[in-house]
C-alpha atoms as a PDB file:
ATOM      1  CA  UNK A   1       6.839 -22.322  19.840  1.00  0.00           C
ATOM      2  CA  UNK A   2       4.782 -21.683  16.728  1.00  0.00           C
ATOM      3  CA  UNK A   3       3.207 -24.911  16.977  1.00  0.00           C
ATOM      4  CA  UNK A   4       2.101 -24.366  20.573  1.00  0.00           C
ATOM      5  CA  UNK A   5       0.559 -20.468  19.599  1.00  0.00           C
ATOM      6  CA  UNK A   6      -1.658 -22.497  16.787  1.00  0.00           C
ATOM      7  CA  UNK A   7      -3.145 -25.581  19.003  1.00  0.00           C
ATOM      8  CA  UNK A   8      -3.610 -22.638  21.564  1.00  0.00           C
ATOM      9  CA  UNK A   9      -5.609 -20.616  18.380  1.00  0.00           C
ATOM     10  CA  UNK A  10      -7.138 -23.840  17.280  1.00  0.00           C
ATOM     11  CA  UNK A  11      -8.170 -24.730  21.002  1.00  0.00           C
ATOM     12  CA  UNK A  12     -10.165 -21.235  21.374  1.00  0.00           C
ATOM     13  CA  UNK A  13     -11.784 -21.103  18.610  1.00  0.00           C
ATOM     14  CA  UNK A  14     -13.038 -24.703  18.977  1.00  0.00           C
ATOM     15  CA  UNK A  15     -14.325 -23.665  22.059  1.00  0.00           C
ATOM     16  CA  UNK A  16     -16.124 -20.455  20.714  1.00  0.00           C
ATOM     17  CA  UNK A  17     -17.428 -22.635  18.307  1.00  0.00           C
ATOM     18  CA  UNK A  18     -19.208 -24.204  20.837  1.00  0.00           C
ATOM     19  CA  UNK A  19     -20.284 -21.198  23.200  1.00  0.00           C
ATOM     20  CA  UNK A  20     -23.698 -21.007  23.984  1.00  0.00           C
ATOM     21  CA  UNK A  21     -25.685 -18.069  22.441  1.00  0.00           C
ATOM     22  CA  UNK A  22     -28.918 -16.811  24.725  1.00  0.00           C
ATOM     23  CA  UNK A  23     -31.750 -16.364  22.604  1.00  0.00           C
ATOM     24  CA  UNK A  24     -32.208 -12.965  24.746  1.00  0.00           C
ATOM     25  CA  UNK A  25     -28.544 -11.457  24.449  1.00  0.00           C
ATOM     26  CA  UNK A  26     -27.536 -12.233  21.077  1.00  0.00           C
ATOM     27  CA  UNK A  27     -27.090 -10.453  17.930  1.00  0.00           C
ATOM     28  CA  UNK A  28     -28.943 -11.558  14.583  1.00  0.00           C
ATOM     29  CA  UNK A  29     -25.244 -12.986  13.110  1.00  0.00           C
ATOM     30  CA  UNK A  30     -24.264 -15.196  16.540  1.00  0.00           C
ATOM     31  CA  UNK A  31     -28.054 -16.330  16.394  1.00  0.00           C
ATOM     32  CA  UNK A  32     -27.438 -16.907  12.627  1.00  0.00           C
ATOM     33  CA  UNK A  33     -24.194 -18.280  13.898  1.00  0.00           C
ATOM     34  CA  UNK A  34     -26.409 -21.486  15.238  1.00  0.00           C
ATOM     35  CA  UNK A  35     -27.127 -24.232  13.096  1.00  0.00           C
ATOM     36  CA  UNK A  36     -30.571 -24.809  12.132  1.00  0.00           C
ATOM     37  CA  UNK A  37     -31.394 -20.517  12.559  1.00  0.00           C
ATOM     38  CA  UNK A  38     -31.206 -19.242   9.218  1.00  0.00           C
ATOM     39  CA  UNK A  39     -31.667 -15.567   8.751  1.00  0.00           C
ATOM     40  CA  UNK A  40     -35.210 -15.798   8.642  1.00  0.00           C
ATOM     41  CA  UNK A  41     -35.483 -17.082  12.313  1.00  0.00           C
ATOM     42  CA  UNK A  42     -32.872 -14.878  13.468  1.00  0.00           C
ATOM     43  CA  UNK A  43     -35.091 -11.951  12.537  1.00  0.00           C
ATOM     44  CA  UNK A  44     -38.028 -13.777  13.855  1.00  0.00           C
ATOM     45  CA  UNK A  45     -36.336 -13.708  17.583  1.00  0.00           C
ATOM     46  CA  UNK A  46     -35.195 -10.695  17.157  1.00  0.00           C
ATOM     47  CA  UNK A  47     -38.556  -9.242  16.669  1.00  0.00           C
ATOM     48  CA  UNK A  48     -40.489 -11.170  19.355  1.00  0.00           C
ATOM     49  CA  UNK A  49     -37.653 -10.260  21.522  1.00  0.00           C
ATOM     50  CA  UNK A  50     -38.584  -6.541  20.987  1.00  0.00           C
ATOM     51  CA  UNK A  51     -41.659  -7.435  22.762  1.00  0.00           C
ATOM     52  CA  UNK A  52     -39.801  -8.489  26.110  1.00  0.00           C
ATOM     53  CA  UNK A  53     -37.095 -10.936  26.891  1.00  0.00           C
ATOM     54  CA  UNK A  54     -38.296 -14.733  26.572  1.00  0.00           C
ATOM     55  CA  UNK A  55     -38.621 -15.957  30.061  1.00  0.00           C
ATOM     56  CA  UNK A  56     -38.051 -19.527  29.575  1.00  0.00           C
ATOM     57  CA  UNK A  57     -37.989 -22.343  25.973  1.00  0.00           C
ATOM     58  CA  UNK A  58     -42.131 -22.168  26.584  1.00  0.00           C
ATOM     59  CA  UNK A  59     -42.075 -18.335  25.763  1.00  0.00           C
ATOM     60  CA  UNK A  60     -40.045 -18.806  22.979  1.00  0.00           C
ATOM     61  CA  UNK A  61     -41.481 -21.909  21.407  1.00  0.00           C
ATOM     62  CA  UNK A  62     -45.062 -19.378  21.689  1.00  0.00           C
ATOM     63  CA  UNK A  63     -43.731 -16.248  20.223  1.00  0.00           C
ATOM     64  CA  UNK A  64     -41.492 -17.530  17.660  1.00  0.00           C
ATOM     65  CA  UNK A  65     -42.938 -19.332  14.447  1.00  0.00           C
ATOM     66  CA  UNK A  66     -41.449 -22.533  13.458  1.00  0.00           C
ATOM     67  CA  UNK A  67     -39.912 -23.119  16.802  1.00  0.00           C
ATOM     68  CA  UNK A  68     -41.902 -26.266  18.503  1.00  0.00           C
ATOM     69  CA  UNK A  69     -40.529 -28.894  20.957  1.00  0.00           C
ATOM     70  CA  UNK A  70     -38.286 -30.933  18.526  1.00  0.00           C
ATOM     71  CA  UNK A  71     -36.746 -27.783  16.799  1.00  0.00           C
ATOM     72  CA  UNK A  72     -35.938 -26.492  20.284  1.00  0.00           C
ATOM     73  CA  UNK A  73     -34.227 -29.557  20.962  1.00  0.00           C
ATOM     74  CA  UNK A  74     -31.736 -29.322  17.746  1.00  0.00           C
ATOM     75  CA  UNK A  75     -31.308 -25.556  18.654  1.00  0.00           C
ATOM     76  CA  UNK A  76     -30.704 -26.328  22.179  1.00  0.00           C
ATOM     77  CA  UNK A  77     -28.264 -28.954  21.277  1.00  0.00           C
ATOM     78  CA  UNK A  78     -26.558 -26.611  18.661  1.00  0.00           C
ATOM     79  CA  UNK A  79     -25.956 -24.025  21.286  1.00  0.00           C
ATOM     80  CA  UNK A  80     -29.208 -22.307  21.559  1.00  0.00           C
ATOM     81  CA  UNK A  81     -30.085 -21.110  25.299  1.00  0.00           C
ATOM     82  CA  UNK A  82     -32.676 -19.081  26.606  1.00  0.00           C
ATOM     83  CA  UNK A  83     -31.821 -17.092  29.944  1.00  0.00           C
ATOM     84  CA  UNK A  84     -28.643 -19.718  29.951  1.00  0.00           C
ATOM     85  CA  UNK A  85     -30.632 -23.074  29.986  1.00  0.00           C
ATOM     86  CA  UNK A  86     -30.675 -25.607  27.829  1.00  0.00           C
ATOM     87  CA  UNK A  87     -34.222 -27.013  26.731  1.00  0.00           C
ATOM     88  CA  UNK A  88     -35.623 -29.753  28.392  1.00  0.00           C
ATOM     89  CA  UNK A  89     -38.129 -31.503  27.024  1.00  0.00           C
ATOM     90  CA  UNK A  90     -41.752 -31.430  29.187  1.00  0.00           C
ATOM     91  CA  UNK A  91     -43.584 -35.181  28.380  1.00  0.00           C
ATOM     92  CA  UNK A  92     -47.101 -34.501  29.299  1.00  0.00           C
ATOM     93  CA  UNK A  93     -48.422 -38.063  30.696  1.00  0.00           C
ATOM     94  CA  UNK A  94     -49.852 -40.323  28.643  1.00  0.00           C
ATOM     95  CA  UNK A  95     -53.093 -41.038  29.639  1.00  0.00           C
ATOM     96  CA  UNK A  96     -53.753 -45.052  30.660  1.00  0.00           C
ATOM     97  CA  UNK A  97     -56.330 -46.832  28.675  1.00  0.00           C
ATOM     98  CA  UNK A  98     -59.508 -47.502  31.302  1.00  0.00           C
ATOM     99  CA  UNK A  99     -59.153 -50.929  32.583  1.00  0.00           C
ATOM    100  CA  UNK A 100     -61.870 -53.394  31.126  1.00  0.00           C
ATOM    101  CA  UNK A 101     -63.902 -55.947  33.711  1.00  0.00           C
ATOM    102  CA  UNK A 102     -65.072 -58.871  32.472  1.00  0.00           C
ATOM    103  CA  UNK A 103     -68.345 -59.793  33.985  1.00  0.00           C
ATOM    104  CA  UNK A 104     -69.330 -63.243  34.736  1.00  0.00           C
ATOM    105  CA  UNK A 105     -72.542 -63.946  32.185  1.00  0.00           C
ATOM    106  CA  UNK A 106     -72.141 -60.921  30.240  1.00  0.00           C
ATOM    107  CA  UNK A 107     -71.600 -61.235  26.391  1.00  0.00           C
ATOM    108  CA  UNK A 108     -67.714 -60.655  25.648  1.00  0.00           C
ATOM    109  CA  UNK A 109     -67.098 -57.286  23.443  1.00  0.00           C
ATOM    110  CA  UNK A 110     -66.180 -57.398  20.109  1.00  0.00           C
END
């Protein structure tokens, strides 16, 4: 019976360990909770926070210093939401090289 109360214990906490904490409901210790937000950036989203509630990764990742696309993905992957989504990652495209046309009689670039 005691061994079945502690896997029970050891099974919730294991899963509060990985609960998700919303940047926009959580306290400075759950966000300090998340690995890779120190105390420092806790405050930080705290404070812009103040300012309104971050309306998606975007607002965050502009209001919050030292929070660009591949901290966002560590946070996000540590537990970090914002408004209960994960971050996703937007790849701008890459812009093709212009095509080059070799013209008969023409001196070949160098």
């Amino acid at each position: 019976m005691l061994k079945k109360i502690l896997a029970s214990l050891a099974m919730l906490c294991a899963a509060a360990a990985f609960a998700a904490v919303d940047a926009n409901k959580a306290s400075p210790a759950e966000l300090d909770g998340v690995k890779g937000v120190g105390p420092a950036m806790s405050q930080r989203i705290v404070d812009a926070r103040k300012q309104g509630e971050f309306k998606s990764w975007d607002d965050l990742m502009a209001r919050v210093k030292g929070v660009k696309g591949k901290k966002a993905e560590k946070l996000s992957a540590e537990g970090l939401t914002v408004n209960g989504q994960a971050y996703k990652a937007t790849s701008a495209p890459v812009a093709a090289k212009p095509a080059t046309v070799a013209v008969k009689g023409a001196p070949a670039k160098q």
